[in-house]
Protein backbone atom coordinates (compact mmCIF):
# COMPACT_ATOMS: atom_id res chain seq x y z
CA UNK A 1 88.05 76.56 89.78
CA UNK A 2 91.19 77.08 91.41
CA UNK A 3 94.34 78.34 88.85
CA UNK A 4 97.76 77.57 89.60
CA UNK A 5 99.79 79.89 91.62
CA UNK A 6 102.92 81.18 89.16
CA UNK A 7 105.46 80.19 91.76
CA UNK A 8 105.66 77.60 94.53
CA UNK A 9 105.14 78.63 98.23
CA UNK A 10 105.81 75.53 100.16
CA UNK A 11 104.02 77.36 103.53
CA UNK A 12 100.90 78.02 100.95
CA UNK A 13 100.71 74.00 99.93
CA UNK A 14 101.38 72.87 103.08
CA UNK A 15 97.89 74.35 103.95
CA UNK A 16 95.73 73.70 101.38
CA UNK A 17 95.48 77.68 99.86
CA UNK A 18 94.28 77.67 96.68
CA UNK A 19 94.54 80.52 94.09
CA UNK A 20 91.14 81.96 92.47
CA UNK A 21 92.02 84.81 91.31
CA UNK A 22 94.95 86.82 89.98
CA UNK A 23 94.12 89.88 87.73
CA UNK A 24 94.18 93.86 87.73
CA UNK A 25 95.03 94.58 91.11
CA UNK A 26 92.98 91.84 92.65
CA UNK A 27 93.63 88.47 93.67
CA UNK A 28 91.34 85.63 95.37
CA UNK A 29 92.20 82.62 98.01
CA UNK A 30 90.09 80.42 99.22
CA UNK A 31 90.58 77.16 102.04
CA UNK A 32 88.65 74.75 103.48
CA UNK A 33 89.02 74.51 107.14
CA UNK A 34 90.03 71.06 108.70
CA UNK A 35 91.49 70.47 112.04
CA UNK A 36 94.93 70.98 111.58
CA UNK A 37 93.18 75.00 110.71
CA UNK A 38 91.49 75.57 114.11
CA UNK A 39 91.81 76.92 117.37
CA UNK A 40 90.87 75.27 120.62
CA UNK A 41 87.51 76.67 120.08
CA UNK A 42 87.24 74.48 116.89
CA UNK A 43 87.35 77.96 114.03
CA UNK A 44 89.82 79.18 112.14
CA UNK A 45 93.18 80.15 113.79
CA UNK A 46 93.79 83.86 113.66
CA UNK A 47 97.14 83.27 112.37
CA UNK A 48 96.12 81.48 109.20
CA UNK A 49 93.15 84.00 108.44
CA UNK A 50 96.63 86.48 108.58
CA UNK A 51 98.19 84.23 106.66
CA UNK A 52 95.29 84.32 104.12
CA UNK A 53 94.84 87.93 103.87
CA UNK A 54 98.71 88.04 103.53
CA UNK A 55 98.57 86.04 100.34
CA UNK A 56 95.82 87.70 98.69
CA UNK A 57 97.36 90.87 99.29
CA UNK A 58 100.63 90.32 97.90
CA UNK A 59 99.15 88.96 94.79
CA UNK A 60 96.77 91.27 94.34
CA UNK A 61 100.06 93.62 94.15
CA UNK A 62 102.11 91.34 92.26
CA UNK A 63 99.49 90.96 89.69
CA UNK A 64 99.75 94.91 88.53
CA UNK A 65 102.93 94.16 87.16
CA UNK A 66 102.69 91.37 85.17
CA UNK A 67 105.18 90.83 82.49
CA UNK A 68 104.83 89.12 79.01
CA UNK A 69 105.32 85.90 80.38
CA UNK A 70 103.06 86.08 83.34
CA UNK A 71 105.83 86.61 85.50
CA UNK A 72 106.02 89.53 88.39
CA UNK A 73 108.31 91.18 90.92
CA UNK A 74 108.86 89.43 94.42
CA UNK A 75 106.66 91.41 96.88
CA UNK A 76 107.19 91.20 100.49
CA UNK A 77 105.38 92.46 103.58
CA UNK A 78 106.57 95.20 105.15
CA UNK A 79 103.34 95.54 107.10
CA UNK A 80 100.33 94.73 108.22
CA UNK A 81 96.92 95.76 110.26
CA UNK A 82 94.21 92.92 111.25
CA UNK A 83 91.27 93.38 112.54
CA UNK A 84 88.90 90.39 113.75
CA UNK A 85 85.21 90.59 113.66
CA UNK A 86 83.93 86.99 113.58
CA UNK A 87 84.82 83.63 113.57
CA UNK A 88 85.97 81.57 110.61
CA UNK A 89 84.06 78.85 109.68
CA UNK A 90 83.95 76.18 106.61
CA UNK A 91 85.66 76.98 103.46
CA UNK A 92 86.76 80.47 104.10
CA UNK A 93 87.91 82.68 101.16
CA UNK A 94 90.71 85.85 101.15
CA UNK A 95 90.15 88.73 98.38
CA UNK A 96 93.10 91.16 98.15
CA UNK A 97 92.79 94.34 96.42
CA UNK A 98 95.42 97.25 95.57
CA UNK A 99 94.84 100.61 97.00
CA UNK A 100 97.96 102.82 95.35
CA UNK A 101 100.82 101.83 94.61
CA UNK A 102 103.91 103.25 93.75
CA UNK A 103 107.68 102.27 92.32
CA UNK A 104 108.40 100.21 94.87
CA UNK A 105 105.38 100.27 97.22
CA UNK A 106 102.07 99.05 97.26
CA UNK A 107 99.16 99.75 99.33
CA UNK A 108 96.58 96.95 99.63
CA UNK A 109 93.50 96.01 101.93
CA UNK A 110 91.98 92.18 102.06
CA UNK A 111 89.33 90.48 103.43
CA UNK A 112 87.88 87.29 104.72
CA UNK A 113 84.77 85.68 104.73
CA UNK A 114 83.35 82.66 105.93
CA UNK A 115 81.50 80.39 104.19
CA UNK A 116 77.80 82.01 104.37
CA UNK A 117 79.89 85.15 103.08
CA UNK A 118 80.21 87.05 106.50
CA UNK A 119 83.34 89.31 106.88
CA UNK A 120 85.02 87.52 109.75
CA UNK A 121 88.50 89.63 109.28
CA UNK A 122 89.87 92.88 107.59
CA UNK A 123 93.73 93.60 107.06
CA UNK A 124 95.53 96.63 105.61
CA UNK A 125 99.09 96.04 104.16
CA UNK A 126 102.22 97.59 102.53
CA UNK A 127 104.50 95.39 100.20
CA UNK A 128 107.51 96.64 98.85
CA UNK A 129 108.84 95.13 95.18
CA UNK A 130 111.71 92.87 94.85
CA UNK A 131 114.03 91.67 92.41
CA UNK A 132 115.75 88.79 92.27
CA UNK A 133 118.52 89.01 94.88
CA UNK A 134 121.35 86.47 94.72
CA UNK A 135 120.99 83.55 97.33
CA UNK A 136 124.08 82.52 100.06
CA UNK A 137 123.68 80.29 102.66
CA UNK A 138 125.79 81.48 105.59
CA UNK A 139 128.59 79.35 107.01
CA UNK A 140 127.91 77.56 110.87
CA UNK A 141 128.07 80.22 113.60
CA UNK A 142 127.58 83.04 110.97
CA UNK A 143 126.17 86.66 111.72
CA UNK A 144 125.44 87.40 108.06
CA UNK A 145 121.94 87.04 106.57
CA UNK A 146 120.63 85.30 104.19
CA UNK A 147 119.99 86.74 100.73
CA UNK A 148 116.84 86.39 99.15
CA UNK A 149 116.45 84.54 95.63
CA UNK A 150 113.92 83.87 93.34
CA UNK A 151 110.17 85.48 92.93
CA UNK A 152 109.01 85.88 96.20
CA UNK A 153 106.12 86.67 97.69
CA UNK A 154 104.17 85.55 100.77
């Protein structure tokens, strides 16, 4: 049964990832493929199983530092390794687990399976910690970048 994710990804909704699990350095997503998922040879799209395995590895690392209130540090990608070994197919499923982590860093590895429970792709990542960091939109024709705001996380 799917739990709710603590903070609202509109990317994440908009494709139908749900959260499974969230706990001790680990963290489960799962999807079920439709069209809208697929390549032109009809499995999943390499980019969402990377967006998949990005997910379950940043909240694998958020959930180590879980506050009273449920609540965690932002965690952003700062990279990430993919390797493809088969075709996704069906409802496909993302587990992210920590490897080390540090202060501000956190070393994870994730994988997904297809729906007979074959490996179909592996992904190493680093995240580094966030806090909150006050939001500006930049005026028309402006170099400056945005801020980030809010919890964060991929």
């Amino acid at each position: 049964m799917a739990i709710p994710f603590a903070f609202r990804i509109p990317f994440v909704e908009g494709i139908g990832c749900e959260l499974q699990r969230f706990d001790g350095g680990h963290a489960e997503v799962t999807l079920t493929l439709n069209e809208n998922h697929t390549n032109s040879f009809g499995v999943a799209h390499g980019g969402l199983m990377m967006t998949l395995l990005d997910v379950a590895m940043a909240h694998a690392a958020r959930s180590l530092r879980l506050d009273a209130q449920g609540q965690s540090p932002g965690a952003v990608t700062i990279e990430m390794k993919t390797s493809f070994t088969r075709p996704g197919v069906g409802r496909i499923r993302a587990v992210g687990s920590v490897l080390h982590s540090t202060a501000t860093l956190v070393f994870c590895e994730g994988k997904v399976f297809d729906e007979y429970d074959r490996l179909c792709a592996h992904a190493t990542g680093t995240f580094k910690y966030l806090r909150d960091i006050p939001k500006s939109r930049p005026a028309a024709g402006s170099a400056d970048e945005p801020h980030l705001q809010g919890p964060g996380s991929d």
